[in-house]
PDB file of N, CA and C in Angstrom:
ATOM      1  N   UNK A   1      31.886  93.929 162.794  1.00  0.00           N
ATOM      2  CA  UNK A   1      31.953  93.348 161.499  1.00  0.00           C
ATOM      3  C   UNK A   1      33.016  94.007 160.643  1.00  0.00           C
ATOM      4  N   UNK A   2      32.964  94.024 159.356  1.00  0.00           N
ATOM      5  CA  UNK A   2      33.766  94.670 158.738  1.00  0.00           C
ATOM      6  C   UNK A   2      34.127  96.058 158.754  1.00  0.00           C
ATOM      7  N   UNK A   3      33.183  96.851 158.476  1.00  0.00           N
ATOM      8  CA  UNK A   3      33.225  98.360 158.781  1.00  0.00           C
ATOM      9  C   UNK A   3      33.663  98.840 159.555  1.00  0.00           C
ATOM     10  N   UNK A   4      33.430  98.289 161.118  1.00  0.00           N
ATOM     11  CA  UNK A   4      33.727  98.435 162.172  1.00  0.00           C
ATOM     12  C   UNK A   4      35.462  98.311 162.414  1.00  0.00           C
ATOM     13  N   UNK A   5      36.010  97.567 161.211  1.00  0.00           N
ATOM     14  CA  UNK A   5      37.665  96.860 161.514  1.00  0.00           C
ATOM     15  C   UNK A   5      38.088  97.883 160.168  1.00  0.00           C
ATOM     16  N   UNK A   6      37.347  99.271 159.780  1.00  0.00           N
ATOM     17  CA  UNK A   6      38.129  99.841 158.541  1.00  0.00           C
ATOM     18  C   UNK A   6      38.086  98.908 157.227  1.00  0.00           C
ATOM     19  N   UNK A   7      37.124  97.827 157.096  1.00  0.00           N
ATOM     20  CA  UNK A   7      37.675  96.748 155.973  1.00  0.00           C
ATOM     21  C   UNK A   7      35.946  97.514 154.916  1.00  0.00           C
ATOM     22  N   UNK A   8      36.189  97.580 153.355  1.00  0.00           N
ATOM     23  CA  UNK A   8      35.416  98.016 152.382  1.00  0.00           C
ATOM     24  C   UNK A   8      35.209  96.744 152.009  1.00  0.00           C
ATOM     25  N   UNK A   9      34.201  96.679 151.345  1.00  0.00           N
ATOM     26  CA  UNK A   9      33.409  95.583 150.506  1.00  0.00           C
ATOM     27  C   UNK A   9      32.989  96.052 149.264  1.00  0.00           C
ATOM     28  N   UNK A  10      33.622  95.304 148.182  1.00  0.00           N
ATOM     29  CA  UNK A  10      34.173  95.103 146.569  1.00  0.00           C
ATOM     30  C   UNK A  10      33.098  94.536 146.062  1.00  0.00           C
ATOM     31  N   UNK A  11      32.154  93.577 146.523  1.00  0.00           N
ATOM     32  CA  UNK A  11      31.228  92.639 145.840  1.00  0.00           C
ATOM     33  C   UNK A  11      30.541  91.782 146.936  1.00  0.00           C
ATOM     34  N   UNK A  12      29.461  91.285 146.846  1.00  0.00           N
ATOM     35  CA  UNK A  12      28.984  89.939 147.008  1.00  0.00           C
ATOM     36  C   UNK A  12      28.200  89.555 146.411  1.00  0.00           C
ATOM     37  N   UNK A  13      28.213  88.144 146.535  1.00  0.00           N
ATOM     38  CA  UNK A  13      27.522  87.073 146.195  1.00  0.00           C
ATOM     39  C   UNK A  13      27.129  86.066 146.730  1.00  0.00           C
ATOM     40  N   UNK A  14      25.617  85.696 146.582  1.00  0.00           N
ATOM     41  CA  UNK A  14      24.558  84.849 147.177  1.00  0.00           C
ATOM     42  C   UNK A  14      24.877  83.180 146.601  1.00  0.00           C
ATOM     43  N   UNK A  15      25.149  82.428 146.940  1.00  0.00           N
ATOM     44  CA  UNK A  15      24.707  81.352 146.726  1.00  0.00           C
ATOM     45  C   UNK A  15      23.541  80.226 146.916  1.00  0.00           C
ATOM     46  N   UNK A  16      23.160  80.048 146.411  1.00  0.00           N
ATOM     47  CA  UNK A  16      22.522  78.794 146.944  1.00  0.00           C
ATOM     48  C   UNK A  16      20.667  79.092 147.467  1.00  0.00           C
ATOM     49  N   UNK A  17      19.779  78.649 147.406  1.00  0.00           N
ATOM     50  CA  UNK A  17      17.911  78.963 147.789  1.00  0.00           C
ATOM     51  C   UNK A  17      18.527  80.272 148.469  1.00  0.00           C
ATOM     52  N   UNK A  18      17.328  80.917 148.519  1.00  0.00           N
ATOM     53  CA  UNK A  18      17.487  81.791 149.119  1.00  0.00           C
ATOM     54  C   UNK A  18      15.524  82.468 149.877  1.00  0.00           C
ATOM     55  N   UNK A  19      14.650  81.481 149.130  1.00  0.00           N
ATOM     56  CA  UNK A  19      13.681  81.906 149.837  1.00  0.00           C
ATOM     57  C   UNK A  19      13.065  80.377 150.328  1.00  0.00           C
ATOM     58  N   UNK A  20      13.742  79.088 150.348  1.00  0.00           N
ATOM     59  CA  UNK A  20      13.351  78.223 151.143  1.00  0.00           C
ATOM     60  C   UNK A  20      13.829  77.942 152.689  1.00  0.00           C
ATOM     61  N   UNK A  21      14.449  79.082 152.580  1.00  0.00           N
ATOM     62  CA  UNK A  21      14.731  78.855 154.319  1.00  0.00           C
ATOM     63  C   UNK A  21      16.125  77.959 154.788  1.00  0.00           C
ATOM     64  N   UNK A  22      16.420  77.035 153.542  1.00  0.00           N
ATOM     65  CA  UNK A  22      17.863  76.622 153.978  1.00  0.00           C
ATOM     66  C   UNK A  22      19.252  77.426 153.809  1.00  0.00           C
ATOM     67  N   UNK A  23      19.899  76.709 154.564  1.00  0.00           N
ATOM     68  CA  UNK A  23      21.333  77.518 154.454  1.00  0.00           C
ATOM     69  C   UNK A  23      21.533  78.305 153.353  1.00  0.00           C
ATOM     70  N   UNK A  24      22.392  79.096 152.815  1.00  0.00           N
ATOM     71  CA  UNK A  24      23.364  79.890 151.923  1.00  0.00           C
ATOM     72  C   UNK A  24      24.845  80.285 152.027  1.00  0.00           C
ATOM     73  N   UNK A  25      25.443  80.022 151.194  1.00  0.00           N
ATOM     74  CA  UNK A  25      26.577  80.573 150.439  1.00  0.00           C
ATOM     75  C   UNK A  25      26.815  81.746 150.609  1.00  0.00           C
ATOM     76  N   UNK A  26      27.546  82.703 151.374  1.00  0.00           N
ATOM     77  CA  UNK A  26      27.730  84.008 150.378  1.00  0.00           C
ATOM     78  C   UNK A  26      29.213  84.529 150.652  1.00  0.00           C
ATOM     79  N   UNK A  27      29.538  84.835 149.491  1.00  0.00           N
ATOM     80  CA  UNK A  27      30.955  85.640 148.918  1.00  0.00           C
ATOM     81  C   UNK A  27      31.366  86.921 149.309  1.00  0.00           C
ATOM     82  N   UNK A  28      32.083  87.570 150.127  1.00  0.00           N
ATOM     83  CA  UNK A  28      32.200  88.789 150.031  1.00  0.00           C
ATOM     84  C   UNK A  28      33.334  88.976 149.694  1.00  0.00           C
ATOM     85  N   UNK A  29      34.010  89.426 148.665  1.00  0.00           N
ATOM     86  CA  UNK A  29      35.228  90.059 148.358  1.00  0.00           C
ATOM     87  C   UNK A  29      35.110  91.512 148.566  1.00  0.00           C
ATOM     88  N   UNK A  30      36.319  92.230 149.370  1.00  0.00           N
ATOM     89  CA  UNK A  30      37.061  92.931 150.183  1.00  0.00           C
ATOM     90  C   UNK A  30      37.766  93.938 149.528  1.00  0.00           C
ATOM     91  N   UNK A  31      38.207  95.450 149.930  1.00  0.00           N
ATOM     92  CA  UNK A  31      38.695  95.859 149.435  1.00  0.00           C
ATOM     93  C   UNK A  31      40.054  95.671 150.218  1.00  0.00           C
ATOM     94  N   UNK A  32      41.338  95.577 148.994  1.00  0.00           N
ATOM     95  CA  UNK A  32      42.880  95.221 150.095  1.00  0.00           C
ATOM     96  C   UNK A  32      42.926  95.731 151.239  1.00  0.00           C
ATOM     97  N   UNK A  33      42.741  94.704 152.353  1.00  0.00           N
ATOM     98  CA  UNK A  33      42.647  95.260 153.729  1.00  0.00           C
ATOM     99  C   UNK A  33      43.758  94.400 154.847  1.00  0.00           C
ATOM    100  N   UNK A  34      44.414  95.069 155.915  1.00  0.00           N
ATOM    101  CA  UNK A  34      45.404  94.455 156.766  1.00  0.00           C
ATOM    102  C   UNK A  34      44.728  93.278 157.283  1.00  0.00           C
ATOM    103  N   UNK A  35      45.305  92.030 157.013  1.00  0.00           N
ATOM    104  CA  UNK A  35      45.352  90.620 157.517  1.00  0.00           C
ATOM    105  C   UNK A  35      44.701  90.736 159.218  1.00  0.00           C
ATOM    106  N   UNK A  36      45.416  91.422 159.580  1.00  0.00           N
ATOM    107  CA  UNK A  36      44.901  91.575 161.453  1.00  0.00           C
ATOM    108  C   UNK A  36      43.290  92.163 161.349  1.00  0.00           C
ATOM    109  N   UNK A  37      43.423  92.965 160.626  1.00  0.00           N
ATOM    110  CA  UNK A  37      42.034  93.360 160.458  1.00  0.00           C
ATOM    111  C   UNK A  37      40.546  92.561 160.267  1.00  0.00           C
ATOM    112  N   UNK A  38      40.944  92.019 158.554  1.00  0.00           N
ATOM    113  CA  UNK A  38      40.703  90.753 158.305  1.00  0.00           C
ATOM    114  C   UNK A  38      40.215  89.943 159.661  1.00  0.00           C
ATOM    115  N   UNK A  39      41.027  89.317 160.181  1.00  0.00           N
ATOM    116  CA  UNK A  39      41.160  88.206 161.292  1.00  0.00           C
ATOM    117  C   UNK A  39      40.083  88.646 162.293  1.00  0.00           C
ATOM    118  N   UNK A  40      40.520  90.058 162.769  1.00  0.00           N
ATOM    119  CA  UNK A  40      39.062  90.321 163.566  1.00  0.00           C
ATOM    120  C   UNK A  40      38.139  90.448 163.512  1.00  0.00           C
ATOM    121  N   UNK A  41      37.349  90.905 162.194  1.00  0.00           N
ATOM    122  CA  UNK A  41      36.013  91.202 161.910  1.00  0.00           C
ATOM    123  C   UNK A  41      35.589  90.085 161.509  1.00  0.00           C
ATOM    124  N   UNK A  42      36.369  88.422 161.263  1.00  0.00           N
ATOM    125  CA  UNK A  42      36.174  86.972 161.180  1.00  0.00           C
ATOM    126  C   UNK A  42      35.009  86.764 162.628  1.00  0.00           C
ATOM    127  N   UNK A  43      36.350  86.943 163.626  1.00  0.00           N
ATOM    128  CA  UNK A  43      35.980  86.339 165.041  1.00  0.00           C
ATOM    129  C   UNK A  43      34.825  86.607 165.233  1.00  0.00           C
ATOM    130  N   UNK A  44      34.585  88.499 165.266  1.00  0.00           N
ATOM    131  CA  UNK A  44      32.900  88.949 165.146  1.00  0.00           C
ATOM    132  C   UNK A  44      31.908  88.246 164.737  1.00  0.00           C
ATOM    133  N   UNK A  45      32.305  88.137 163.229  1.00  0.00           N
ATOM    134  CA  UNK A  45      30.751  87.417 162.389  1.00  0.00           C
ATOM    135  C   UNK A  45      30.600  86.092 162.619  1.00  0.00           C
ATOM    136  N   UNK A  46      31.652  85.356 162.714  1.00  0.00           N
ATOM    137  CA  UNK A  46      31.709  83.873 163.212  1.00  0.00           C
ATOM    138  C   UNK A  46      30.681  83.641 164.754  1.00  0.00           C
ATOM    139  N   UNK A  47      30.331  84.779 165.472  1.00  0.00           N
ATOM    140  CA  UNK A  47      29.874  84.756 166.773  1.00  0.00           C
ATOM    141  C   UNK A  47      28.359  84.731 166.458  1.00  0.00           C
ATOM    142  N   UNK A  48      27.548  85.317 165.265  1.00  0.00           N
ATOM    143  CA  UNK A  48      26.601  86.220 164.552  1.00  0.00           C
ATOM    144  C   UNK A  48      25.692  84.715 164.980  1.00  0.00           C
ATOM    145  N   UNK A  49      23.935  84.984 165.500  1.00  0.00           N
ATOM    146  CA  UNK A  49      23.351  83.741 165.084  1.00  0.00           C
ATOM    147  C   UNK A  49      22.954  83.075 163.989  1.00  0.00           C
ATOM    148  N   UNK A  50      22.924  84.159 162.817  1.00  0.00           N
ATOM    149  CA  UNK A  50      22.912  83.493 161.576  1.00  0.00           C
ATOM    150  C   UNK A  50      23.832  82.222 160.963  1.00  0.00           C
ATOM    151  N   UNK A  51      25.431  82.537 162.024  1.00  0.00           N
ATOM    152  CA  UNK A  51      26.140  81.901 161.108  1.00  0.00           C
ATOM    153  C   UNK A  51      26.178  80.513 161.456  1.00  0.00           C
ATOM    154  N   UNK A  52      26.305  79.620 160.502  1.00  0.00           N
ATOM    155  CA  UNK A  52      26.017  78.438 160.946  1.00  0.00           C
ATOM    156  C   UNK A  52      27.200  77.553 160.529  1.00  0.00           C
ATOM    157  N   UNK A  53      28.213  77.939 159.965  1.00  0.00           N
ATOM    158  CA  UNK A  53      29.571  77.126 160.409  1.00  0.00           C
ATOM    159  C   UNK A  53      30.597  78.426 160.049  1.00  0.00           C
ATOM    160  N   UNK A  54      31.625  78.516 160.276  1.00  0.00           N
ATOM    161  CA  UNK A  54      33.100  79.083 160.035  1.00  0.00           C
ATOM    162  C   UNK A  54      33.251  79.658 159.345  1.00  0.00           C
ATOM    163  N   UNK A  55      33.712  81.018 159.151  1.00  0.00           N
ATOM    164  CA  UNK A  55      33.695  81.645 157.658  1.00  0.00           C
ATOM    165  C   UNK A  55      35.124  80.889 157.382  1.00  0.00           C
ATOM    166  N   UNK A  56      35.385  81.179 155.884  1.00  0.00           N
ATOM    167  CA  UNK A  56      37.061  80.676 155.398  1.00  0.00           C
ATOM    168  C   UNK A  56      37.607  81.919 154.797  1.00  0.00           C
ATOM    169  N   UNK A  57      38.450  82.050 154.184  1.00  0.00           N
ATOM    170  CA  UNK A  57      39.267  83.157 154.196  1.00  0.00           C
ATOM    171  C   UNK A  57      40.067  82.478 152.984  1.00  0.00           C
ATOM    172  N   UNK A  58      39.994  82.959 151.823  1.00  0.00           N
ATOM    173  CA  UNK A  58      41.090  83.026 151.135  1.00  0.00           C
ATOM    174  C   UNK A  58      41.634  84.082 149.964  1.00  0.00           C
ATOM    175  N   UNK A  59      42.794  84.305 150.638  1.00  0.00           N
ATOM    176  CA  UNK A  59      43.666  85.937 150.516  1.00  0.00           C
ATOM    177  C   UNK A  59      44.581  85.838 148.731  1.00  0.00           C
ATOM    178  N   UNK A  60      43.791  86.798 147.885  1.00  0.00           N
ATOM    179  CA  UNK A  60      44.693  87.093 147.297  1.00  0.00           C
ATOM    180  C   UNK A  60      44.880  88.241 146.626  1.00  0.00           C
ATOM    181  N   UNK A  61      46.123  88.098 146.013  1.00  0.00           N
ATOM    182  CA  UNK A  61      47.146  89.310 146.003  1.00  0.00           C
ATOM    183  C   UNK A  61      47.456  89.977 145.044  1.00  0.00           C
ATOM    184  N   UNK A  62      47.393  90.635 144.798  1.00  0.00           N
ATOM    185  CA  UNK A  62      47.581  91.579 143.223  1.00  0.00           C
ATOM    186  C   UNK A  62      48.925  92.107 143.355  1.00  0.00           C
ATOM    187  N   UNK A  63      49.880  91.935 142.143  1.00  0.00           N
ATOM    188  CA  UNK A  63      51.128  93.025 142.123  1.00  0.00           C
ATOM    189  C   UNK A  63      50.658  94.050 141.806  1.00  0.00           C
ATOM    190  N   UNK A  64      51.576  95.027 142.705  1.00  0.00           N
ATOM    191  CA  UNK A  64      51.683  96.651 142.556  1.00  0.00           C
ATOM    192  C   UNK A  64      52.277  96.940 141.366  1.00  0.00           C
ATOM    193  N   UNK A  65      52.239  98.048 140.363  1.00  0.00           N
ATOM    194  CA  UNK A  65      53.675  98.054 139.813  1.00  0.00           C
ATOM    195  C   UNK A  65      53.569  97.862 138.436  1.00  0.00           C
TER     196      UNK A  65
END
């Protein structure tokens, strides 16, 4: 999973029931971590039986400076 790929975790968040038993939402924002990294600890959790479709990924970027 993440830890495992060096990647920190900034936050999450739950979406959606959470004690009727259907699906959920959840958010994890990341601490700035290498894209390859990223990508692998995807493939991992994407394998997980919990997960029940695709995680998505969307990267953004803060200026340095």
């Amino acid at each position: 999973g993440l830890a495992d790929n060096g990647i920190g975790i900034e936050s999450v968040i739950q979406r959606g029931p959470s004690a009727t038993g259907e699906p959920v939402t959840v958010v994890v924002w990341t601490h700035p971590s290498p894209e390859s990294a990223v990508r692998e600890a995807l493939k991992r959790i994407d394998t997980g039986p919990e997960v029940l479709s695709p995680t998505r990924v969307l990267r953004i970027e803060e200026e340095v400076g």
